[in-house]
Protein backbone atom coordinates (compact mmCIF):
# COMPACT_ATOMS: atom_id res chain seq x y z
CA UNK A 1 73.64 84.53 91.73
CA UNK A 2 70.95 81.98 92.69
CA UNK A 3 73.57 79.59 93.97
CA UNK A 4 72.95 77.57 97.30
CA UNK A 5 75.86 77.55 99.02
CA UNK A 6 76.29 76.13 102.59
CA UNK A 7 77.59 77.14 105.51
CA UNK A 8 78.58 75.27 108.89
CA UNK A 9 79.17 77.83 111.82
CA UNK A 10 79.69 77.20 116.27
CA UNK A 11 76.41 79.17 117.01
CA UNK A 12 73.74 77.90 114.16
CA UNK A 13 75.44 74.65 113.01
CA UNK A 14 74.97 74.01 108.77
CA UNK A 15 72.60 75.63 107.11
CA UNK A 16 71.82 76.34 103.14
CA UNK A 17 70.95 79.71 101.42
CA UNK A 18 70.61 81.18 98.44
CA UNK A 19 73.54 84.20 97.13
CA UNK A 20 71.68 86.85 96.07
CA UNK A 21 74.39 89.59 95.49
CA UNK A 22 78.14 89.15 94.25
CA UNK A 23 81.27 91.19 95.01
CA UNK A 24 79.20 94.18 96.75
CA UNK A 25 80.60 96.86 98.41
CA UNK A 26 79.03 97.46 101.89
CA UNK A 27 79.44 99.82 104.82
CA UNK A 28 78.65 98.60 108.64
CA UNK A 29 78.69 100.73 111.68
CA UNK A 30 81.03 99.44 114.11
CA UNK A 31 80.50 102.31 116.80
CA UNK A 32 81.65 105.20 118.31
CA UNK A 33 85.45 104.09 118.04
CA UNK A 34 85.97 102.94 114.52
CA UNK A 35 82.78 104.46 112.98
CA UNK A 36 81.84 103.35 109.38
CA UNK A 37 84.15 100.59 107.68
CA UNK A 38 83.80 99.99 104.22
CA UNK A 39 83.78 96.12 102.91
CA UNK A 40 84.88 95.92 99.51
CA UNK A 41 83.67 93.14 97.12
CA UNK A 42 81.76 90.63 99.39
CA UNK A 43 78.99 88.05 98.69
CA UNK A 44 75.61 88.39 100.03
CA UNK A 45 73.60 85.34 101.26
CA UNK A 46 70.13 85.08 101.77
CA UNK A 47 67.98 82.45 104.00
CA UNK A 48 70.33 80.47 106.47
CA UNK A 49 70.35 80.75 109.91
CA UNK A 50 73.37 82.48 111.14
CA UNK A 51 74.15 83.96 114.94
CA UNK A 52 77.19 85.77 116.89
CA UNK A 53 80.15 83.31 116.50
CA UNK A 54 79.46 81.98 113.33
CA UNK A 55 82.18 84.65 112.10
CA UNK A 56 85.19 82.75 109.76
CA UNK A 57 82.69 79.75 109.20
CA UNK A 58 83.30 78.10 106.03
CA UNK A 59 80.95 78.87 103.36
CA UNK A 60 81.10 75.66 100.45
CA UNK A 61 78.86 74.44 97.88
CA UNK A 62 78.50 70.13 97.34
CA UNK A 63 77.93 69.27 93.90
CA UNK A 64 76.73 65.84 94.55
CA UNK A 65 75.37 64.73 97.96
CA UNK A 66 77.55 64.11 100.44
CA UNK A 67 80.31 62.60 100.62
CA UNK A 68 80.50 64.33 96.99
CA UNK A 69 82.89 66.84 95.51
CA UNK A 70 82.95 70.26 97.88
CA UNK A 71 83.74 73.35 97.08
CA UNK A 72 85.07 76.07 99.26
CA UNK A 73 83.55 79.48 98.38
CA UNK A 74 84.97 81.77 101.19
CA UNK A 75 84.21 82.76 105.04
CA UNK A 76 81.65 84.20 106.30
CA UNK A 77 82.00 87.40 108.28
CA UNK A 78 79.00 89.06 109.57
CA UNK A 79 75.44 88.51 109.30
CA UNK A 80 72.34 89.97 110.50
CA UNK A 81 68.21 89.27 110.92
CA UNK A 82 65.62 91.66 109.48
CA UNK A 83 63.07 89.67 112.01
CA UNK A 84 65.82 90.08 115.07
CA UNK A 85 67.39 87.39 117.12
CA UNK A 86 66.33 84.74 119.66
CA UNK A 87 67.26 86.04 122.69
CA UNK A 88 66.35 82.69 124.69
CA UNK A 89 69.56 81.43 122.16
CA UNK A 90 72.89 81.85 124.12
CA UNK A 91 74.20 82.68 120.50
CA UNK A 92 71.23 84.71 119.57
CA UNK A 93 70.81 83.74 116.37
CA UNK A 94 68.57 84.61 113.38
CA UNK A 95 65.32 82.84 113.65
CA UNK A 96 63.83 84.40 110.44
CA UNK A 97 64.78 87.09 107.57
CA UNK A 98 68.48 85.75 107.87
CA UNK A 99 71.19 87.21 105.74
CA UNK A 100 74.72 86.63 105.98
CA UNK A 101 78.09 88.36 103.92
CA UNK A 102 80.77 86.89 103.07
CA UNK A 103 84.48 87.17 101.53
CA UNK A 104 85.06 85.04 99.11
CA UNK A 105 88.46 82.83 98.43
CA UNK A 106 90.00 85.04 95.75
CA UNK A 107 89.76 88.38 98.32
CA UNK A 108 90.94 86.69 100.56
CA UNK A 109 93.82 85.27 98.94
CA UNK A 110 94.66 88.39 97.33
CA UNK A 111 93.99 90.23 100.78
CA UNK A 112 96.21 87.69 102.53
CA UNK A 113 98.84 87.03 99.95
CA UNK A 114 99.02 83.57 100.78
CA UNK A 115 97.00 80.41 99.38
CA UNK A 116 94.62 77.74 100.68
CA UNK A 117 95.13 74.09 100.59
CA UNK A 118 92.04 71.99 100.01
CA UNK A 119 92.54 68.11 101.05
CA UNK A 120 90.16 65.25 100.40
């Protein structure tokens, strides 16, 4: 909690917020034909720009200033603005009030049973 992570997504490019809720359950409507699905255990992040497309963006933390020691955190899933989008934005992105979710590496690993590879 507290943590800036960053995040580098195709519609709003890198941006750094703050994680302001760990391994939360969350429900999302996701209309008439599925309804209400439940994500279990996510991260919350609060404060960088985010838009439709940035979906399975990396979300990492650097220790030290780049080119310094990253650290992958997870992928980012879904996010939404309290403030709304920019609709002059092809992406429409959050312009303000910008929160994003995430899973993070160990879900998804133990979702996936497999195991990431990190290379320098």
């Amino acid at each position: 909690m507290g943590e800036s992570v960053d995040k580098q997504g195709i519609a709003s490019g890198w941006t750094r917020g703050t994680v302001t809720g760990l391994c939360q359950n969350t429900v999302h409507y996701e209309g008439p034909a599925l309804g209400d699905v439940r994500f279990l255990c996510d991260n919350k992040v609060e404060g960088a720009r985010q838009g439709f497309g940035d979906s399975g963006a990396p979300v990492f933390n650097f220790q030290t200033p780049p080119p310094g020691s990253l650290y992958a955190y997870g992928r980012l899933y879904g996010g939404a603005g309290d403030a709304g989008y920019d609709t002059g934005d092809p992406w429409y992105s959050c312009t303000r009030g910008c929160v994003y979710r995430f899973s993070g590496v160990g879900m998804i690993q133990d979702t996936m049973q497999t195991y990431f590879l990190w290379y320098n």
